[in-house]
Protein backbone atom coordinates (compact mmCIF):
# COMPACT_ATOMS: atom_id res chain seq x y z
CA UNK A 1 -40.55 -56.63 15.40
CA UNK A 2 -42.40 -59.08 17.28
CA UNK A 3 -41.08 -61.30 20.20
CA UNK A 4 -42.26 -64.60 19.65
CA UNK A 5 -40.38 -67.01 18.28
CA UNK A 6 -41.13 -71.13 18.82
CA UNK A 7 -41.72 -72.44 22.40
CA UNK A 8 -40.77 -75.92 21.26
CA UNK A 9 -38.70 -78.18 18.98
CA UNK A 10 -39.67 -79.25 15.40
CA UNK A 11 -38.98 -82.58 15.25
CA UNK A 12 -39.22 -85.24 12.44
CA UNK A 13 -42.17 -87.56 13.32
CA UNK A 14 -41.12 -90.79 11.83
CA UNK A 15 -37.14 -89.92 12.72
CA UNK A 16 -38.47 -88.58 15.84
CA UNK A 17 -35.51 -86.45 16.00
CA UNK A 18 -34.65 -82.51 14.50
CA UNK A 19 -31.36 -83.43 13.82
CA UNK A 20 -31.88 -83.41 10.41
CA UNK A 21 -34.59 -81.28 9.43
CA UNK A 22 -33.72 -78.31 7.08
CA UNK A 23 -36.02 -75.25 6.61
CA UNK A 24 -36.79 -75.33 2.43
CA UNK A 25 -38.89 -72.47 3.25
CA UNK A 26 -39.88 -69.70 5.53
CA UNK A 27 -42.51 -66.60 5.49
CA UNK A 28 -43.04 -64.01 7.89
CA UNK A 29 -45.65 -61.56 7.37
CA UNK A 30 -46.10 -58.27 8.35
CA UNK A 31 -48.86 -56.25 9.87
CA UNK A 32 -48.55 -52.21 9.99
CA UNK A 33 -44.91 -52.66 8.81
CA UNK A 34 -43.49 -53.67 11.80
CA UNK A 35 -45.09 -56.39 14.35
CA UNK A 36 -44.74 -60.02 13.07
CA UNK A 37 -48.71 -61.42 12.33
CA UNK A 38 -47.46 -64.99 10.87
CA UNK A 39 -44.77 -67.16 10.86
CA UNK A 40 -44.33 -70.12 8.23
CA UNK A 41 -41.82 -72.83 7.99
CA UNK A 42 -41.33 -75.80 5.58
CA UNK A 43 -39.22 -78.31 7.01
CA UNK A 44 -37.69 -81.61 5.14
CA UNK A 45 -36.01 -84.37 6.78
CA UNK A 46 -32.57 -85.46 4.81
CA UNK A 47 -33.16 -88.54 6.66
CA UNK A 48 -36.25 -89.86 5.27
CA UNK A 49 -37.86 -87.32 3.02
CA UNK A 50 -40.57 -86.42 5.19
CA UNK A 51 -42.04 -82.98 4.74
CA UNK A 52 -44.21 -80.99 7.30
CA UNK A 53 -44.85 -77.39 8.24
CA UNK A 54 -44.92 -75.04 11.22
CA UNK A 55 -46.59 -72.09 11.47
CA UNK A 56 -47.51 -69.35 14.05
CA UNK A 57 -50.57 -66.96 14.40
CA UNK A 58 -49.87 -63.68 16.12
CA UNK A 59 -53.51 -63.35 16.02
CA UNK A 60 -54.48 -66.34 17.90
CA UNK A 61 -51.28 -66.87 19.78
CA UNK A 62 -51.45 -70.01 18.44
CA UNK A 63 -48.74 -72.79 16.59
CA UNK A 64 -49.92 -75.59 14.22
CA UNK A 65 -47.68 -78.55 12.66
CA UNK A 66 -48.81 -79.95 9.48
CA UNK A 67 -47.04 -82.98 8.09
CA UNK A 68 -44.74 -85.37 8.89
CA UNK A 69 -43.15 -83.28 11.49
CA UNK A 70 -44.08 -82.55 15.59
CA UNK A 71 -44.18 -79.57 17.81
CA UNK A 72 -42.43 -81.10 21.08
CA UNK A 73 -41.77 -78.93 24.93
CA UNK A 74 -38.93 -81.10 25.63
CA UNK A 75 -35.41 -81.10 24.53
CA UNK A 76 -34.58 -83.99 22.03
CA UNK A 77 -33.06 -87.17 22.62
CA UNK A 78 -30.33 -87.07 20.11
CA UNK A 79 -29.25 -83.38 19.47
């Protein structure tokens, strides 16, 4: 398997905080059977409803957030 996993926090944008963010979904996909090419997460807030997504390209070494929901290097405020 691969070794990355997310250098950040998700957190809720409008919350600004993860506490409450749930995964409704997640993907990983597969290249050759064993090396992780793509990581996808839903996320929803119980808080407020918001919705967003994360996802991460082996390919590009790259992470996007769609959504209501941000990609932050720091620890949170309220954990």
């Amino acid at each position: 398997m691969g070794s990355h996993y997310r250098t950040g926090m998700i957190t809720c944008a409008n919350c600004d905080t993860p506490q409450f963010l749930q995964i409704t979904q997640s993907r990983v996909y597969f290249e050759d059977g064993e090396m992780i090419n793509e990581i996808s997460e839903t996320y929803e807030c119980t808080l407020c409803g918001s919705t967003g997504q994360y996802a991460y390209d082996d390919d590009r070494d790259e992470e996007t957030v769609t959504g209501d929901v941000t990609l932050t290097k720091e620890r949170p405020k309220f954990a």
